[in-house]
N, C-alpha and C. Protein backbone atom coordinates (compact mmCIF):
# COMPACT_ATOMS: atom_id res chain seq x y z
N UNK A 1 17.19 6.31 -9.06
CA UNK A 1 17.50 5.06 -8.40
C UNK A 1 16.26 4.55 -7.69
N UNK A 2 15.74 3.16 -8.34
CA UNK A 2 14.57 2.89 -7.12
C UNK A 2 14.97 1.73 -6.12
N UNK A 3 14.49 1.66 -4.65
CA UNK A 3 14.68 1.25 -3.64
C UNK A 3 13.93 0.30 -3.95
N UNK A 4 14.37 -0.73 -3.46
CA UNK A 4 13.33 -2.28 -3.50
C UNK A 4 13.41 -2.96 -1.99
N UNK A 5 11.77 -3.31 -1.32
CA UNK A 5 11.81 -4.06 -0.18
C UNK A 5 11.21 -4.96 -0.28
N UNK A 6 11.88 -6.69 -0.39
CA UNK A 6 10.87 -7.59 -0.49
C UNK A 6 10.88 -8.17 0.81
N UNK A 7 9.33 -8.71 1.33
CA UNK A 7 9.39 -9.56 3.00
C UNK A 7 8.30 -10.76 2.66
N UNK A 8 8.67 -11.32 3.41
CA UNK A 8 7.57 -12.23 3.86
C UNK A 8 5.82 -11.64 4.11
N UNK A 9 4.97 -11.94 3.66
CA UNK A 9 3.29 -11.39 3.83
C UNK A 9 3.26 -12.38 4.98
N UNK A 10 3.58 -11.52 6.39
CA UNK A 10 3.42 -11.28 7.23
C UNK A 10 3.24 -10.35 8.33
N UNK A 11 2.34 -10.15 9.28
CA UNK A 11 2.10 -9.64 10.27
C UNK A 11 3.70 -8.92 11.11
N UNK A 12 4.54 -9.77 10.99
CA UNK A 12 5.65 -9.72 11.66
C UNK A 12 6.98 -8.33 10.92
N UNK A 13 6.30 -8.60 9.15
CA UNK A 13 6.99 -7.98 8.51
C UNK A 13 6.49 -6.26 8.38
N UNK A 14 5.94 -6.01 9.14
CA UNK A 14 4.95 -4.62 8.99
C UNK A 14 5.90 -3.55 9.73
N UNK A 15 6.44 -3.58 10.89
CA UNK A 15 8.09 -2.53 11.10
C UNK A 15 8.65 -2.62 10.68
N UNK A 16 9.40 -3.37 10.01
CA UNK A 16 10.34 -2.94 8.68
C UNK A 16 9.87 -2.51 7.53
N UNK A 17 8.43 -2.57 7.51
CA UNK A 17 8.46 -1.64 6.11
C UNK A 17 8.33 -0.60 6.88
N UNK A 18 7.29 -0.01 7.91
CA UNK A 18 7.21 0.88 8.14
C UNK A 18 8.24 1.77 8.18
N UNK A 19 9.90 1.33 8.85
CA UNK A 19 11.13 1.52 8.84
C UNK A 19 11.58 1.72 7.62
N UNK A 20 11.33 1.25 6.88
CA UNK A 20 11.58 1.60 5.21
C UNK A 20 11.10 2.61 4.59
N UNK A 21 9.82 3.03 5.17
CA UNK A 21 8.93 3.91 4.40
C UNK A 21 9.50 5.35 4.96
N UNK A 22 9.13 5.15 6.64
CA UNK A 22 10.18 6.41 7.09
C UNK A 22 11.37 6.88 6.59
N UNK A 23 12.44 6.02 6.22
CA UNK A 23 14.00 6.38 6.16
C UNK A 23 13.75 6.95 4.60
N UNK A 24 12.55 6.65 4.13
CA UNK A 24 12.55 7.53 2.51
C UNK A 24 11.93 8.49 2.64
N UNK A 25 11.17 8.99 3.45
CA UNK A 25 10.53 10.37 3.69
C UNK A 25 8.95 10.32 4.05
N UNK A 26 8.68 8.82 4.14
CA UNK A 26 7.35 8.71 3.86
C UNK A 26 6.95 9.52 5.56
N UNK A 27 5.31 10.34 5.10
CA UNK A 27 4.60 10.26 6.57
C UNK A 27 3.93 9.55 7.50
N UNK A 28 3.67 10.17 8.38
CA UNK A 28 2.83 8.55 8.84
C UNK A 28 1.09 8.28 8.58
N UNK A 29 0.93 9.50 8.03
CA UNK A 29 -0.37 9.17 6.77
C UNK A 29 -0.17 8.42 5.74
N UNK A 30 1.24 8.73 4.77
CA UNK A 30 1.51 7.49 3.83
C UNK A 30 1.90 6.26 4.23
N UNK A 31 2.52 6.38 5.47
CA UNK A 31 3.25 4.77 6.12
C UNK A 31 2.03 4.20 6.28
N UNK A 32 0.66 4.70 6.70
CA UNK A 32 -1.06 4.24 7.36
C UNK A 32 -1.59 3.37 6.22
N UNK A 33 -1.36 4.45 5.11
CA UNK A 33 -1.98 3.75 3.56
C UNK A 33 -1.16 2.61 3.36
N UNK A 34 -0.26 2.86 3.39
CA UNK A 34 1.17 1.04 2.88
C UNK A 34 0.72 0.40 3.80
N UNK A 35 0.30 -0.02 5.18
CA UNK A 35 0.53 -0.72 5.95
C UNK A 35 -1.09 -1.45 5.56
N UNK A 36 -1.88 -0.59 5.50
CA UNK A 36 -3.22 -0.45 5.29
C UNK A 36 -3.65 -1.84 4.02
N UNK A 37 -2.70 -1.88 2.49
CA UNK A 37 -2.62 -2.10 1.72
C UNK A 37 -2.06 -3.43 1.51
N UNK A 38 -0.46 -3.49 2.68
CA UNK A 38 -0.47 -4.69 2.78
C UNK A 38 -0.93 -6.01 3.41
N UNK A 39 -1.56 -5.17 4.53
CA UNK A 39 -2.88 -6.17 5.70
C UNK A 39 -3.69 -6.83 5.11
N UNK A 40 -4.37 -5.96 4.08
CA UNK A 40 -5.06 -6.54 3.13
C UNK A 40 -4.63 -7.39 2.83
N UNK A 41 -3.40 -7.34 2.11
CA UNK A 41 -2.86 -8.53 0.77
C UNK A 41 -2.28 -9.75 1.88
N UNK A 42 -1.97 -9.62 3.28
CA UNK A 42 -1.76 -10.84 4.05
C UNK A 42 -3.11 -11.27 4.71
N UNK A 43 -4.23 -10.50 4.83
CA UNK A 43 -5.25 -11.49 5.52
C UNK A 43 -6.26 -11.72 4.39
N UNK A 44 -6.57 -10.97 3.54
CA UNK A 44 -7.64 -10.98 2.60
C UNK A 44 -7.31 -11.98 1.94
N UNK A 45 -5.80 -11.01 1.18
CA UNK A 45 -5.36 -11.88 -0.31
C UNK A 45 -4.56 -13.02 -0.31
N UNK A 46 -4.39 -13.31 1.23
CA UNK A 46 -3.37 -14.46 1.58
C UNK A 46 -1.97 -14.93 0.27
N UNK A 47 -1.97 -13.37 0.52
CA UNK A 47 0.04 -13.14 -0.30
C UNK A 47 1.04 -14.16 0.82
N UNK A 48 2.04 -14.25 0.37
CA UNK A 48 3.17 -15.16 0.65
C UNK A 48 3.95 -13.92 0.46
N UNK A 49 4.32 -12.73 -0.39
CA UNK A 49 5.46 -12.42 -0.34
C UNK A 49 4.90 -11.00 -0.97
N UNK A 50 5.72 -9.85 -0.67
CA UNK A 50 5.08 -8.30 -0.74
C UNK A 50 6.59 -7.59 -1.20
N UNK A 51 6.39 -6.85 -2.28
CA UNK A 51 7.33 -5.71 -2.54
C UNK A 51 7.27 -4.28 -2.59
N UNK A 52 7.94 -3.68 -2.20
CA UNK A 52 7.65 -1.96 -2.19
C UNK A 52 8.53 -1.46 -2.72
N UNK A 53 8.52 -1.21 -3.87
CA UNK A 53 9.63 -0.52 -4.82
C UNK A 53 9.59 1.49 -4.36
N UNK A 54 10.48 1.75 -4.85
CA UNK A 54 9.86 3.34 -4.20
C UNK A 54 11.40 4.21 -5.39
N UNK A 55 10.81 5.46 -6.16
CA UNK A 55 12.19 5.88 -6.40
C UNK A 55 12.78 7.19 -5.37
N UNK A 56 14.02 6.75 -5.60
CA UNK A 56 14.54 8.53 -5.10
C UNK A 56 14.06 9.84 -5.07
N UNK A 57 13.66 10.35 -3.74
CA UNK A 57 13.10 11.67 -3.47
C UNK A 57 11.74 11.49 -3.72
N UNK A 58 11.07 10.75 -4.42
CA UNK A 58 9.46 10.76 -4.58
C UNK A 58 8.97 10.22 -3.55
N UNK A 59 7.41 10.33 -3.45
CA UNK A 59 6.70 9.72 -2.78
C UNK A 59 5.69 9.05 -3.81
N UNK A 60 6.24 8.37 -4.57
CA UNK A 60 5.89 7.50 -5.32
C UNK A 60 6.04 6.08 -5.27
N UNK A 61 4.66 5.19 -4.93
CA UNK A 61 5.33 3.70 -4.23
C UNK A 61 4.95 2.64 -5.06
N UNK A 62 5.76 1.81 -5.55
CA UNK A 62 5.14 0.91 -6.26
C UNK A 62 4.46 -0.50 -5.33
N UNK A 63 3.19 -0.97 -4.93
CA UNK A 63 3.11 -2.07 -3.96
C UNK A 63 2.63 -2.96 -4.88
N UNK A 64 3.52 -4.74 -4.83
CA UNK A 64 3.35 -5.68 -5.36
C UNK A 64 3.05 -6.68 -4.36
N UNK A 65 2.27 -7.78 -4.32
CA UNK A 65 2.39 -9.39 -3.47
C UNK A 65 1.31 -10.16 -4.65
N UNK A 66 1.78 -11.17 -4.03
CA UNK A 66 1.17 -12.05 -5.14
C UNK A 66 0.16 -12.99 -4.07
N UNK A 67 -0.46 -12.38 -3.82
CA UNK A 67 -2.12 -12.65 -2.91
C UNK A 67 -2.75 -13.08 -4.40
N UNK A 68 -4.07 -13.15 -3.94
CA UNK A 68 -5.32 -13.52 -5.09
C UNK A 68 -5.27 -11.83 -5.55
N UNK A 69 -5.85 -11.94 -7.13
CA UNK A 69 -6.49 -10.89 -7.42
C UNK A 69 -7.52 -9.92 -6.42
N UNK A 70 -6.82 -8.88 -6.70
CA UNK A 70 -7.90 -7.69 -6.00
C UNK A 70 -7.61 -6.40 -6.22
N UNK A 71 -8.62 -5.48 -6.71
CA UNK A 71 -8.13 -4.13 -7.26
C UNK A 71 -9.08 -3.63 -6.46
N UNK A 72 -8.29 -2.83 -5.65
CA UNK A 72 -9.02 -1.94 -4.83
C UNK A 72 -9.96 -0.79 -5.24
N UNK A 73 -9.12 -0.70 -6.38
CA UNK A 73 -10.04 0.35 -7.58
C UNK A 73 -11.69 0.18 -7.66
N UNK A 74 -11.94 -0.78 -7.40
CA UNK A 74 -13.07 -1.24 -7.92
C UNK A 74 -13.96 -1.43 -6.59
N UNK A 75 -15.34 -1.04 -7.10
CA UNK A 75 -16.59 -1.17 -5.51
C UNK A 75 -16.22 -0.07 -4.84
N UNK A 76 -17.44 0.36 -4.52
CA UNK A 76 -18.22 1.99 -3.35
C UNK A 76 -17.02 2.46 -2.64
N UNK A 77 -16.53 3.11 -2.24
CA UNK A 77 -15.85 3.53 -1.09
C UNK A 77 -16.92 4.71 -0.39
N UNK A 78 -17.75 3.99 0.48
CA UNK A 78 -18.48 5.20 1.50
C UNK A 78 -17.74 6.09 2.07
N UNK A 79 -18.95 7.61 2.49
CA UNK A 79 -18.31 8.16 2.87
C UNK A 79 -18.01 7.66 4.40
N UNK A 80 -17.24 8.06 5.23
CA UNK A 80 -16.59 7.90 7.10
C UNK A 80 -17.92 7.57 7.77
N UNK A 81 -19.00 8.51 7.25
CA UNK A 81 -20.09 8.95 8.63
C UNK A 81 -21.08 7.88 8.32
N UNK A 82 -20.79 7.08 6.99
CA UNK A 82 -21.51 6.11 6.81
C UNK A 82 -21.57 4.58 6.74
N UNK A 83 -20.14 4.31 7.67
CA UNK A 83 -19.61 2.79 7.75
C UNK A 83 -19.98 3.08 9.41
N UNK A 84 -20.56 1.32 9.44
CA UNK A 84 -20.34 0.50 10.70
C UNK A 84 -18.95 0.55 11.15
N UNK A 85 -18.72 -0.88 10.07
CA UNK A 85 -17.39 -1.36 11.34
C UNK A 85 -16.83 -1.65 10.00
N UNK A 86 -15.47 -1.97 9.86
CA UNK A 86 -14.82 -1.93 9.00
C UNK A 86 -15.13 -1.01 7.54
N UNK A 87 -13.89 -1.46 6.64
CA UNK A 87 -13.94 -0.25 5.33
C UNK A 87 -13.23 0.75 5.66
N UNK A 88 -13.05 1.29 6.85
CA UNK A 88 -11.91 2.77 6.90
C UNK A 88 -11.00 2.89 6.47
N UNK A 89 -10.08 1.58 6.03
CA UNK A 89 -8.85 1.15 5.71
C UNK A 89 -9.02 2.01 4.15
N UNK A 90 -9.68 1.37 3.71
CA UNK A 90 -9.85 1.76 2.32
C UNK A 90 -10.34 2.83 1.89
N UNK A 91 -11.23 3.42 3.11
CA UNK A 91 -11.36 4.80 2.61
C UNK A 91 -10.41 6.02 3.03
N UNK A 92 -9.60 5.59 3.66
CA UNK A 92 -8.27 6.29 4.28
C UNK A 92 -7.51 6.45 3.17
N UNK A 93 -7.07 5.24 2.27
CA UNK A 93 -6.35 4.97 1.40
C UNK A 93 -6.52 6.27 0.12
N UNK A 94 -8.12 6.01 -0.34
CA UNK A 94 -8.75 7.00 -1.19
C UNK A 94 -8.22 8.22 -0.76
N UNK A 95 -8.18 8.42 0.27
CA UNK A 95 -8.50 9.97 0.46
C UNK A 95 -7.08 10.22 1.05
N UNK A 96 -6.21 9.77 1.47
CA UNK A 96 -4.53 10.28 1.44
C UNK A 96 -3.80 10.13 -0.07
N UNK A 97 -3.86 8.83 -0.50
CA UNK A 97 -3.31 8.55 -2.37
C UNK A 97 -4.12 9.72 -3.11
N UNK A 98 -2.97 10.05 -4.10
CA UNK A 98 -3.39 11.21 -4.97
C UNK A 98 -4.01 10.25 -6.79
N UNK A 99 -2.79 9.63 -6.42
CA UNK A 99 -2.91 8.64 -8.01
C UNK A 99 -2.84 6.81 -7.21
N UNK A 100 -3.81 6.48 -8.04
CA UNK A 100 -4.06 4.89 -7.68
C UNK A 100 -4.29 4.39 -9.06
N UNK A 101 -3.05 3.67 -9.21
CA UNK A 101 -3.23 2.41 -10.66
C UNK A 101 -3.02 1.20 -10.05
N UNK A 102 -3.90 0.37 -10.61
CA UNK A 102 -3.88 -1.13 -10.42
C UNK A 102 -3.69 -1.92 -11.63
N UNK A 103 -3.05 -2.75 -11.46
CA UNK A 103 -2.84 -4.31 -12.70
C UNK A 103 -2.56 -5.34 -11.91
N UNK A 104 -2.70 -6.43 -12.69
CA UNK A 104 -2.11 -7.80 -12.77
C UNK A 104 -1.32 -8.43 -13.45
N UNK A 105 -0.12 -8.53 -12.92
CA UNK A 105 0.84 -9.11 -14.01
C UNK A 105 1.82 -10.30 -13.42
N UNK A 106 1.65 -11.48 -14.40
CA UNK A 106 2.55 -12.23 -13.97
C UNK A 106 2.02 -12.82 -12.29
N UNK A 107 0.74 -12.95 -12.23
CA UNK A 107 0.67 -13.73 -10.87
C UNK A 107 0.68 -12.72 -9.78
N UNK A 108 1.21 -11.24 -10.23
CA UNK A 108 1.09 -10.48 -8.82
C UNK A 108 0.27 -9.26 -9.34
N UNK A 109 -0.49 -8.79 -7.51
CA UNK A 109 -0.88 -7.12 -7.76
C UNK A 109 0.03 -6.42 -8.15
N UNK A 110 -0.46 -5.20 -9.13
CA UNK A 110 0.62 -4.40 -8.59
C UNK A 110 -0.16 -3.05 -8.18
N UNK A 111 0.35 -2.36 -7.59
CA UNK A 111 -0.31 -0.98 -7.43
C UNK A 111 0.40 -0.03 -7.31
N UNK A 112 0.10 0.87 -7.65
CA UNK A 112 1.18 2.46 -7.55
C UNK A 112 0.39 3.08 -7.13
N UNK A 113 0.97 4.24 -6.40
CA UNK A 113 0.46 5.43 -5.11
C UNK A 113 1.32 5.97 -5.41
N UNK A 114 0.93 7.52 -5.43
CA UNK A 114 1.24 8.85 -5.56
C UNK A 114 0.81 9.53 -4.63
N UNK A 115 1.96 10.41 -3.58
CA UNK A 115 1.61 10.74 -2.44
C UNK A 115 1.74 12.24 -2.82
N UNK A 116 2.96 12.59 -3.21
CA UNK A 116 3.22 14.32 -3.37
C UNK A 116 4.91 14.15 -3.07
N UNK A 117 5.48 15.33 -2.94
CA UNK A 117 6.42 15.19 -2.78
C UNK A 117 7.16 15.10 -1.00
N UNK A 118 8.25 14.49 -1.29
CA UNK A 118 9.13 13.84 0.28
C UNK A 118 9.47 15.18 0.88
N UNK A 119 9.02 14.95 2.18
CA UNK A 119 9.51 16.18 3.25
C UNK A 119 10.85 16.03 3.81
N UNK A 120 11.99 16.23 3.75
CA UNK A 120 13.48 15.83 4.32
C UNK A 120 13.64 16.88 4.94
C-alpha cells in the first residue's frame, strides 16, 4: 500500500510533512533529508505543489513538485570541512540517502530515496 501526501510548496507546509514522515517511521535524519529536498524545490525551484508518496513499512520515499528542473544528482558535493556557507543541505542528503534516482516526467521532479528499513 503506498501513502500519498500532496501540499502546497510552501514554507507553511513543512510540519505536516514532517508529521507524515514521523507517523511512517521516518527518523529525524530522514525527516532532515525530506525537508532539506523540499526547501529546495520551494525557494530554488519555485514548485507550487510537492508530493511524498512512501510505501508500507519501507523507508522508501518517492519526492515529486513540479518546480523548474533540477537533479540534485548532478555537480560536486564537497566534503563538510570544505564549505563556507551554504551546500550542507545537500551534502547531508548524500550522506544519510542510500539510493538517489532522479527524472523528469510530465512537468515534475521526481526523486526516490532509500533510507533502510522503518524502526517501529
Amino acid at each position: 500500500m503506498r501513502l500519498v501526501l500532496t501540499l502546497p510548496a510552501c514554507t507553511g507546509s513543512l510540519e505536516p510533512l514532517s508529521e507524515f514522515l514521523r507517523a511512517q517511521g521516518l527518523g529525524i535524519l530522514e525527516e532532515l533529508v525530506v525537508n532539506e529536498l523540499v526547501t529546495n524545490a520551494i525557494v530554488h525551484g519555485r514548485a507550487r505543489c510537492f508530493r511524498v508518496r512512501m510505501g508500507s513499512g519501507c523507508k522508501r520515499v518517492w519526492l515529486l513538485d513540479d518546480g523548474m528542473p533540477f537533479n540534485p544528482l548532478e555537480g560536486p558535493v564537497r566534503p563538510m570541512g570544505e564549505m563556507r556557507e551554504g551546500g550542507y543541505g545537500m551534502a547531508i542528503v548524500h550522506k544519510v540517502a542510500r539510493g538517489l534516482r532522479y527524472s523528469r516526467k510530465g512537468g515534475w521532479n521526481c526523486l526516490t530515496l532509500e533510507f533502510g528499513e522503518v524502526e517501529r
